[in-house]
PDB file of N, CA and C in Angstrom:
ATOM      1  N   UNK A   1      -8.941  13.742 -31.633  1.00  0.00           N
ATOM      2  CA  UNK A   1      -8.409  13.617 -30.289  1.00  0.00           C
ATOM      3  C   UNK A   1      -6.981  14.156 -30.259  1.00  0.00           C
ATOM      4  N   UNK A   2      -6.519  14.662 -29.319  1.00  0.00           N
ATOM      5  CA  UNK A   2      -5.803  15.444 -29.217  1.00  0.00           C
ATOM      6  C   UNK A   2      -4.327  14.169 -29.209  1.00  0.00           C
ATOM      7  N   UNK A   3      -3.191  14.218 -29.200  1.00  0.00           N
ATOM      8  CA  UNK A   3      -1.822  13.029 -29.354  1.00  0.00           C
ATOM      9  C   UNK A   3      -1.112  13.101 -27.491  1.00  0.00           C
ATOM     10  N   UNK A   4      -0.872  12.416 -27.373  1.00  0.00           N
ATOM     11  CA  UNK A   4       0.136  12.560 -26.066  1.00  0.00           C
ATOM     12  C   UNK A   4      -0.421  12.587 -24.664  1.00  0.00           C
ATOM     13  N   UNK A   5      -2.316  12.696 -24.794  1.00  0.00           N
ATOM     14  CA  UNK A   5      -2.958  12.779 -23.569  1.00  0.00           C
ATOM     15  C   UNK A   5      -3.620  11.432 -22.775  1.00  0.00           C
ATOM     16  N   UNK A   6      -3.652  10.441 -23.925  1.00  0.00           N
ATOM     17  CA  UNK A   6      -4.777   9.177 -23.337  1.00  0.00           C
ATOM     18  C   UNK A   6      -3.865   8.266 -22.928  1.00  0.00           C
ATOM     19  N   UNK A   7      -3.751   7.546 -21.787  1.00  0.00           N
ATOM     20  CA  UNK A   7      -2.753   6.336 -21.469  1.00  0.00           C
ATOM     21  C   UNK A   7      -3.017   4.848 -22.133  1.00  0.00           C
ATOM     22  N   UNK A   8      -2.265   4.436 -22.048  1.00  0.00           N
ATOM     23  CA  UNK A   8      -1.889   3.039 -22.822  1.00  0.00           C
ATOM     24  C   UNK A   8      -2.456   2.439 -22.671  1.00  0.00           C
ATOM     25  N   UNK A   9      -3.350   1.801 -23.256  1.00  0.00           N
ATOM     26  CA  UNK A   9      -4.089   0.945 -23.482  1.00  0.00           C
ATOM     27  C   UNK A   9      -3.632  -0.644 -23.546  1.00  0.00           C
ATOM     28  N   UNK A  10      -3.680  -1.554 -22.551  1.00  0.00           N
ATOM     29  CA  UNK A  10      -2.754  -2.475 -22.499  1.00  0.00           C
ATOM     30  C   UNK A  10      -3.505  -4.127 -22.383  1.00  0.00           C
ATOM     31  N   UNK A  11      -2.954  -5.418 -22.848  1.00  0.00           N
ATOM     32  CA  UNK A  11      -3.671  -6.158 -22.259  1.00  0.00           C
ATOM     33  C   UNK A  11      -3.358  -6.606 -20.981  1.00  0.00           C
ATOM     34  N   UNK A  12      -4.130  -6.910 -20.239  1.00  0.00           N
ATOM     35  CA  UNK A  12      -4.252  -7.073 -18.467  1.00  0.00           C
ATOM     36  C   UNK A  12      -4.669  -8.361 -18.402  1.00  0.00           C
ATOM     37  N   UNK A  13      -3.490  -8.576 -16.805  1.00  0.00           N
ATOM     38  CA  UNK A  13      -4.162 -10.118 -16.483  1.00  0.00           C
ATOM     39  C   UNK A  13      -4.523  -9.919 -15.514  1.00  0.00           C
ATOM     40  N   UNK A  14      -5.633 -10.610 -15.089  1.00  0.00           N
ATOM     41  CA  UNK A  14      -6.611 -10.470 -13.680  1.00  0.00           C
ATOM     42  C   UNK A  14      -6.426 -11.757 -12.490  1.00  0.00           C
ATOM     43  N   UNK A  15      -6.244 -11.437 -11.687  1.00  0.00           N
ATOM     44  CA  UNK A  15      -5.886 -12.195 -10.515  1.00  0.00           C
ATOM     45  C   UNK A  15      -7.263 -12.407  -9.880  1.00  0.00           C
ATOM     46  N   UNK A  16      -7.743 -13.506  -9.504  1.00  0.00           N
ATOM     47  CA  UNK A  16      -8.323 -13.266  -8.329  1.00  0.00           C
ATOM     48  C   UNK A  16      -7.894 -13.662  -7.010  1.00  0.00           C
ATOM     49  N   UNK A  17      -9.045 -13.639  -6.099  1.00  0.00           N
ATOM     50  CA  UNK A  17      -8.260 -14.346  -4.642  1.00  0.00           C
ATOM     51  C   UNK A  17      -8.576 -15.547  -4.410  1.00  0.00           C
ATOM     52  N   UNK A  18      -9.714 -16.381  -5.478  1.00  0.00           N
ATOM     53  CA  UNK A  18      -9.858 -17.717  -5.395  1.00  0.00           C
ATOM     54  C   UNK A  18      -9.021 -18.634  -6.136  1.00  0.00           C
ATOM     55  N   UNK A  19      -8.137 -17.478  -7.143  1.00  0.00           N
ATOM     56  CA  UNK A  19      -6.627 -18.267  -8.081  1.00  0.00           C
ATOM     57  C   UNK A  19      -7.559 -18.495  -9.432  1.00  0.00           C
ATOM     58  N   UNK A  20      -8.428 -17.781  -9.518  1.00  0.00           N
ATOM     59  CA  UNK A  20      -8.842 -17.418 -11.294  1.00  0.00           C
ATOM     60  C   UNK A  20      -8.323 -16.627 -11.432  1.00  0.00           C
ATOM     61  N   UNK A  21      -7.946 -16.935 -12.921  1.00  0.00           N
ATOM     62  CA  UNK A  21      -6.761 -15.623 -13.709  1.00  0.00           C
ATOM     63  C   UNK A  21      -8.000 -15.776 -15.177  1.00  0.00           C
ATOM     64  N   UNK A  22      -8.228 -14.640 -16.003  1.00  0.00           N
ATOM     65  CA  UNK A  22      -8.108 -14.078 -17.211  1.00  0.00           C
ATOM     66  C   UNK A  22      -7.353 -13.327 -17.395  1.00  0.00           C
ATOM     67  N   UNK A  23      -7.227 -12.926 -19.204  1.00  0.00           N
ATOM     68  CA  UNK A  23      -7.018 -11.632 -19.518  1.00  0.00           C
ATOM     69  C   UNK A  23      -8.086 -10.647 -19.912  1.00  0.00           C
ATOM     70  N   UNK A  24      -7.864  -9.354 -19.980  1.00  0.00           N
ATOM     71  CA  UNK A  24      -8.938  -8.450 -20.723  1.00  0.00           C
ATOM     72  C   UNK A  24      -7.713  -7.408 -20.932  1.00  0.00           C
ATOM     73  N   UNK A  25      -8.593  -6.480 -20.819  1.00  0.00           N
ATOM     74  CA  UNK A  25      -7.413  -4.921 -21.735  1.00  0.00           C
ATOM     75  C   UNK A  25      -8.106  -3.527 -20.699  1.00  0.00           C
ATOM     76  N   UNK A  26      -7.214  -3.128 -20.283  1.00  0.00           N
ATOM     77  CA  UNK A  26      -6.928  -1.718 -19.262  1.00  0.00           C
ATOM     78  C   UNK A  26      -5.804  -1.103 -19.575  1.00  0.00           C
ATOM     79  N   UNK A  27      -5.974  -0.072 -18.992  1.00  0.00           N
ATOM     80  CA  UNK A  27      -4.350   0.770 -18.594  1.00  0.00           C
ATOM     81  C   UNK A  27      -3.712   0.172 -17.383  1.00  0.00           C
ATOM     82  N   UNK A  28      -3.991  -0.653 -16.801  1.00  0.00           N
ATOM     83  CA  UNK A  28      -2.809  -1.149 -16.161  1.00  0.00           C
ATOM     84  C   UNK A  28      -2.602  -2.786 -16.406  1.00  0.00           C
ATOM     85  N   UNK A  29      -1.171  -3.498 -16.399  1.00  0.00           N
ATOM     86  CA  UNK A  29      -0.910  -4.361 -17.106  1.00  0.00           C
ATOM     87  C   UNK A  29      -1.539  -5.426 -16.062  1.00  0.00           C
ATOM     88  N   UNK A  30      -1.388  -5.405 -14.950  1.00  0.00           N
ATOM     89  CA  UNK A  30      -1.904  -6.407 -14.145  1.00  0.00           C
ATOM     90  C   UNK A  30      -2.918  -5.762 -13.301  1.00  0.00           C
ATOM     91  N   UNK A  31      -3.668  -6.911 -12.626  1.00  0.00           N
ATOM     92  CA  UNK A  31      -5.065  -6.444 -11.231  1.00  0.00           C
ATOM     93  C   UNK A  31      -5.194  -7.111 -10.748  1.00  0.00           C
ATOM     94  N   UNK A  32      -5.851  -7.101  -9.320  1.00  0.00           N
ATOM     95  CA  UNK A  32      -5.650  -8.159  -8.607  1.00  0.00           C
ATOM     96  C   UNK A  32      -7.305  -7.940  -8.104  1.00  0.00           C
ATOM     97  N   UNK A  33      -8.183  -8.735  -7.761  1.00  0.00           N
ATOM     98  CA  UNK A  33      -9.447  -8.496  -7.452  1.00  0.00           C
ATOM     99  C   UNK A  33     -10.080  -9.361  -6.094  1.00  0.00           C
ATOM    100  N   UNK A  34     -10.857  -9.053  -5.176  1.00  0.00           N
ATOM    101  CA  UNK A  34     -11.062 -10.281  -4.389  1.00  0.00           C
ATOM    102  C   UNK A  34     -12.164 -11.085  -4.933  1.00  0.00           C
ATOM    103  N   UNK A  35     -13.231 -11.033  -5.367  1.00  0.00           N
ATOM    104  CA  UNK A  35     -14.074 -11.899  -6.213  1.00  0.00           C
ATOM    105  C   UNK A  35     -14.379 -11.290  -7.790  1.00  0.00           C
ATOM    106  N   UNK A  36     -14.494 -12.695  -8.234  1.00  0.00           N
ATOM    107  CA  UNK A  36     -14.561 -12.803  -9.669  1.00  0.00           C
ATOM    108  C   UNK A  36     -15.780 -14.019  -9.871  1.00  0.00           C
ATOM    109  N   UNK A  37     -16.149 -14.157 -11.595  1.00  0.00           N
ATOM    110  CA  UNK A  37     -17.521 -14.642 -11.588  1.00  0.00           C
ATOM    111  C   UNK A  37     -17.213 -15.894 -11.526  1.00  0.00           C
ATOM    112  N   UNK A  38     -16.446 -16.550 -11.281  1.00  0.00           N
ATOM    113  CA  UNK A  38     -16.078 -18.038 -10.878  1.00  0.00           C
ATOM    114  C   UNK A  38     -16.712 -18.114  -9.056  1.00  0.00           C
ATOM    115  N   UNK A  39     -16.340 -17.018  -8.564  1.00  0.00           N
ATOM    116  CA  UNK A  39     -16.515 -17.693  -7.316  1.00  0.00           C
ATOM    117  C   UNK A  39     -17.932 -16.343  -6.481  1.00  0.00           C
ATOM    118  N   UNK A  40     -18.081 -14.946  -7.210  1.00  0.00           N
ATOM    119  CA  UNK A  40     -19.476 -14.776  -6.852  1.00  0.00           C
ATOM    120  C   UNK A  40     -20.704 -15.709  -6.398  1.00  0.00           C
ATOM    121  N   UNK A  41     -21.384 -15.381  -5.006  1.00  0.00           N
ATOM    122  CA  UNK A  41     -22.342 -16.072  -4.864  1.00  0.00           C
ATOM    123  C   UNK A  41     -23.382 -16.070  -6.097  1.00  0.00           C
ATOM    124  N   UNK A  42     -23.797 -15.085  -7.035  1.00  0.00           N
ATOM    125  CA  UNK A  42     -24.691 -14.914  -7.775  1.00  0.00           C
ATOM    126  C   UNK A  42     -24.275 -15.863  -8.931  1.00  0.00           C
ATOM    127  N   UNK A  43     -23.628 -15.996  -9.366  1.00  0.00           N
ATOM    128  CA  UNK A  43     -23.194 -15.932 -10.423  1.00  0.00           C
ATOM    129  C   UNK A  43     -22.440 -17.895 -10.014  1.00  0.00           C
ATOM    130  N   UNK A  44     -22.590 -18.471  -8.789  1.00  0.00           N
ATOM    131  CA  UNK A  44     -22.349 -19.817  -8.568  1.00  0.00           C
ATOM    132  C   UNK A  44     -23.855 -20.577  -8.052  1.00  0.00           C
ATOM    133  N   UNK A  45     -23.957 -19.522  -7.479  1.00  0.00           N
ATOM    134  CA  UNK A  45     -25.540 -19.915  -6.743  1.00  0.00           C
ATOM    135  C   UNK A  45     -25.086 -20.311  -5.643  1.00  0.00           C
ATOM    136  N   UNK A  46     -23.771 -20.713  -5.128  1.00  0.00           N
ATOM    137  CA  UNK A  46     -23.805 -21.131  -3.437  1.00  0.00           C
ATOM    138  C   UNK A  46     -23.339 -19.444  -2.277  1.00  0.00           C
ATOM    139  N   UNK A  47     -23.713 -20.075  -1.071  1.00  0.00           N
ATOM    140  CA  UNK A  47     -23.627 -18.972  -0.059  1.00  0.00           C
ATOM    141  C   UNK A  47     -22.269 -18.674   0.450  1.00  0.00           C
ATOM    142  N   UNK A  48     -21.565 -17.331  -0.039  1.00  0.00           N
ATOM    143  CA  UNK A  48     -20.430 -17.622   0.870  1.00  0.00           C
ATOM    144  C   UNK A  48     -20.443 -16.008   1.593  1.00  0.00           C
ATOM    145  N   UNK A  49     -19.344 -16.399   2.426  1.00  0.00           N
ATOM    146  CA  UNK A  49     -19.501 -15.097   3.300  1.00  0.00           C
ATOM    147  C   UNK A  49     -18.080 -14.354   2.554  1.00  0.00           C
ATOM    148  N   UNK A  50     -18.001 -12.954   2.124  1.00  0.00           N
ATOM    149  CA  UNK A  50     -16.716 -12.486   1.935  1.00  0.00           C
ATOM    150  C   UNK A  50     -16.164 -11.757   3.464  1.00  0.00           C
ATOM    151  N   UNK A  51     -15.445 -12.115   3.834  1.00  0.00           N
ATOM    152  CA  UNK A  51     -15.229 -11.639   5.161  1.00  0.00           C
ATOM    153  C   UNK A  51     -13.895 -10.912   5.355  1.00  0.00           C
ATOM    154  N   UNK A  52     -14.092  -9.008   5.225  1.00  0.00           N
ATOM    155  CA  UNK A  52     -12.879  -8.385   4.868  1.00  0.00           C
ATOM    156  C   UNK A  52     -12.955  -7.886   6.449  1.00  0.00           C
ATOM    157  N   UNK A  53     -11.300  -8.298   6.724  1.00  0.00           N
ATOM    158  CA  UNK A  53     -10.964  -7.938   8.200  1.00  0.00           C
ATOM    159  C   UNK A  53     -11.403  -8.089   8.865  1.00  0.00           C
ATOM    160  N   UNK A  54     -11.845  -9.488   9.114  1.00  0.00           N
ATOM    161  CA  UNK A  54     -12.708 -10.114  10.350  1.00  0.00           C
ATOM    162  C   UNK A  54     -13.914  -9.015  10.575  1.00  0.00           C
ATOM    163  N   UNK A  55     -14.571  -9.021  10.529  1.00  0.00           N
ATOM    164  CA  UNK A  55     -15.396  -8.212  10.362  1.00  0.00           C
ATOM    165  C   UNK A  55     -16.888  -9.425  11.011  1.00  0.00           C
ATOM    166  N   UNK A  56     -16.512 -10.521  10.506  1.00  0.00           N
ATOM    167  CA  UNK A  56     -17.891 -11.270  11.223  1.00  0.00           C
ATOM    168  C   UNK A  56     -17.418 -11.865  12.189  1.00  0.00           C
ATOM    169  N   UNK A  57     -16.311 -12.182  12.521  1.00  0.00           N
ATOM    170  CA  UNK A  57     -15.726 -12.598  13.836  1.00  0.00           C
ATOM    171  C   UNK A  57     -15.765 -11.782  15.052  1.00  0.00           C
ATOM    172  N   UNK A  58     -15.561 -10.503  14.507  1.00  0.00           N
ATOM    173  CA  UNK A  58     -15.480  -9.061  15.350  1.00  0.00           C
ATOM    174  C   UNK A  58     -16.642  -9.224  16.060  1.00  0.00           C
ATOM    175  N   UNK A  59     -17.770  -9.049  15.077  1.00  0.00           N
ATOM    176  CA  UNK A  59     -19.219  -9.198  15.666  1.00  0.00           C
ATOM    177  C   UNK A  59     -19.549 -10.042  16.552  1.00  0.00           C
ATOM    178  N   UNK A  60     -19.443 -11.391  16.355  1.00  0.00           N
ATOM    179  CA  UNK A  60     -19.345 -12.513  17.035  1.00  0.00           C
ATOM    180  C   UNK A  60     -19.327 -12.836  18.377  1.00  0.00           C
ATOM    181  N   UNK A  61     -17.963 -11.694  18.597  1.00  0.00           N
ATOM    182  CA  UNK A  61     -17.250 -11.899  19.542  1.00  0.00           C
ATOM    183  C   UNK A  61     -17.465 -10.841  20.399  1.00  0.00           C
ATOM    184  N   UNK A  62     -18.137  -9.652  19.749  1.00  0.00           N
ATOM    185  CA  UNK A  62     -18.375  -8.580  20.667  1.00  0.00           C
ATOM    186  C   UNK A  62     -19.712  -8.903  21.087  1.00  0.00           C
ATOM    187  N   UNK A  63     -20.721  -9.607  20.366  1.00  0.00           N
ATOM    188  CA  UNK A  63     -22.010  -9.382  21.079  1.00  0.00           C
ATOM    189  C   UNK A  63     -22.201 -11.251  21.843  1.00  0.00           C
ATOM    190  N   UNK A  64     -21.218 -12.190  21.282  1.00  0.00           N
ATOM    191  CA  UNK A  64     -21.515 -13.039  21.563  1.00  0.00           C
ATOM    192  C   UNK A  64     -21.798 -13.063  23.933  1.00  0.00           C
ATOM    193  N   UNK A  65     -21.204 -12.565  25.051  1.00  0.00           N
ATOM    194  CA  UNK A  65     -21.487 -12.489  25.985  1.00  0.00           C
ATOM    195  C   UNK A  65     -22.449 -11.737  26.088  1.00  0.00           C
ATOM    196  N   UNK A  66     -23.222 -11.166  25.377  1.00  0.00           N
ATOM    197  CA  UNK A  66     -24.562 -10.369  25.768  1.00  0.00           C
ATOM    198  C   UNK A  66     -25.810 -11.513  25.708  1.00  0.00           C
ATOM    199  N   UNK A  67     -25.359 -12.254  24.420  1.00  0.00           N
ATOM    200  CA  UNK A  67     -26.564 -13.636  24.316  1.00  0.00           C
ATOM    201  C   UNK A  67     -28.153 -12.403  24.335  1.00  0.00           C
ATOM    202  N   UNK A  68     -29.080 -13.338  25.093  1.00  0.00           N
ATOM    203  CA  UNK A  68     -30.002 -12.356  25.082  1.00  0.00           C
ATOM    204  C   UNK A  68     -30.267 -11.583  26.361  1.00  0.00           C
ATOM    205  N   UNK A  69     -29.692 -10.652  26.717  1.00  0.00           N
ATOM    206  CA  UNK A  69     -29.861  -9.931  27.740  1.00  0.00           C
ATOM    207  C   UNK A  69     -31.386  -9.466  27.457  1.00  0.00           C
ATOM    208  N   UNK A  70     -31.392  -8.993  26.270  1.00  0.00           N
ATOM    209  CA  UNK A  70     -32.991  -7.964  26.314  1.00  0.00           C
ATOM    210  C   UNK A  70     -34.366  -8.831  26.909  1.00  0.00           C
ATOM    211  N   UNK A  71     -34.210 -10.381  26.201  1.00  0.00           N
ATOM    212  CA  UNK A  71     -35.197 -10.793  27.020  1.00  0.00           C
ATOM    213  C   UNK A  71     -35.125 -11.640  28.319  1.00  0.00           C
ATOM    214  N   UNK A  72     -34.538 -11.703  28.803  1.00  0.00           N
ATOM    215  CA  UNK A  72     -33.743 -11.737  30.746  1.00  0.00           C
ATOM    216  C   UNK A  72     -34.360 -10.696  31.409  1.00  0.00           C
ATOM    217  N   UNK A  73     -34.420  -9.456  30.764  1.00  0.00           N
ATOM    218  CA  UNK A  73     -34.333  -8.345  32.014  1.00  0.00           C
ATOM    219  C   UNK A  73     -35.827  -8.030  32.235  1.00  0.00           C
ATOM    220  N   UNK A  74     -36.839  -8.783  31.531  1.00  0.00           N
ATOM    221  CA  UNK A  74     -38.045  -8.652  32.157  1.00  0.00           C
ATOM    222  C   UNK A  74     -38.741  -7.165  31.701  1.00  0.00           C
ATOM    223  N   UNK A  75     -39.653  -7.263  32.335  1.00  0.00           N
ATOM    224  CA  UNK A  75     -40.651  -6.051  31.344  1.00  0.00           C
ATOM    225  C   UNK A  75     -40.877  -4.832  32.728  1.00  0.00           C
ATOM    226  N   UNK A  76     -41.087  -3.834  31.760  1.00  0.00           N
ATOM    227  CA  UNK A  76     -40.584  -2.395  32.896  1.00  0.00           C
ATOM    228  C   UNK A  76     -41.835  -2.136  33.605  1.00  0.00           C
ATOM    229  N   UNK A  77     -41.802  -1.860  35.276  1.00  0.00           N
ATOM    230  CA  UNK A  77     -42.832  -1.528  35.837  1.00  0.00           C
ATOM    231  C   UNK A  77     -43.597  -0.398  35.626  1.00  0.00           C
ATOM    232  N   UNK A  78     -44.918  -0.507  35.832  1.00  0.00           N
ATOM    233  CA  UNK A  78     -45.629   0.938  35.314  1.00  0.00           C
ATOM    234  C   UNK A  78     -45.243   1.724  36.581  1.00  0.00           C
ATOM    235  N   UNK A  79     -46.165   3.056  35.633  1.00  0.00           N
ATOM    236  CA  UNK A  79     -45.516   4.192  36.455  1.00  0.00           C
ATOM    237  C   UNK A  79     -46.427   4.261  38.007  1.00  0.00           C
ATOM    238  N   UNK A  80     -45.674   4.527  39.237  1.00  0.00           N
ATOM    239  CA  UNK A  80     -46.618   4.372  40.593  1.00  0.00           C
ATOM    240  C   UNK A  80     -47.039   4.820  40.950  1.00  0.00           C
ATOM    241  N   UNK A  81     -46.994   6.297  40.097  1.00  0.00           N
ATOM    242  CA  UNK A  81     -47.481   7.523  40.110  1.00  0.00           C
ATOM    243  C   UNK A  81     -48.989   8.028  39.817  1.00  0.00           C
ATOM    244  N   UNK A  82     -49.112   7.223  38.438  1.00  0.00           N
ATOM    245  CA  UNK A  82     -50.214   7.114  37.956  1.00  0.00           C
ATOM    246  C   UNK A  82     -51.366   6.681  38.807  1.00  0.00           C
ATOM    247  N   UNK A  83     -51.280   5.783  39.519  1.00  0.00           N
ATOM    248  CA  UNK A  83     -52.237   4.797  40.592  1.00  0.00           C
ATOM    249  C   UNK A  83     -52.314   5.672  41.560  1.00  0.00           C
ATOM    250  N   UNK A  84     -51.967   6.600  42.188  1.00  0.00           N
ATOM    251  CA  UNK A  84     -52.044   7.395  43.745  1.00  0.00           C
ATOM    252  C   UNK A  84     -52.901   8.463  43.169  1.00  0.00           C
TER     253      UNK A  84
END
C-alpha cells in the first residue's frame, strides 16, 4: 500500500438520539446517529414511529379535513346517452 494516502483510523464515540453512546473505530473521532440497536423497533420489538420533520403530522393535518370525502360523494351516474 502506498504511505500518505489512507486516513486515520481512529477510535469513535457514537451518539445516539435516544442518549446511547458506544465506542467503535472510524475515521472520524465522533458520530452522531438518530437510531441505534437499543432503541430500533427490530431489534426492541416495540412500535415506534421515527418521525423526521414532522412528516406524520404534516400528513395528518393535510388530509385530516378531507375525512372521507370519496365515500360522501356517492356513485357516478350512467351515461344518458347510452339509453336514447
Amino acid at each position: 500500500m502506498k504511505d500518505g494516502i489512507h486516513p486515520n483510523y481512529v477510535v469513535t464515540k457514537v451518539t445516539c438520539g435516544c442518549g446511547n453512546t458506544f465506542t467503535t473505530r472510524s475515521t472520524l473521532p465522533e458520530l452522531k446517529v438518530d437510531i441505534c440497536n437499543a432503541c430500533h423497533p427490530f431489534y426492541t420489538g416495540k412500535l415506534k414511529y421515527v418521525d423526521t420533520a414532522g412528516r406524520i403530522e404534516k400528513f395528518q393535518k393535510k388530509f385530516a379535513a378531507a375525512g372521507y370525502a370519496s365515500l360522501n360523494r356517492g356513485k357516478k351516474k350512467a351515461v344518458e346517452a347510452a339509453e336514447s
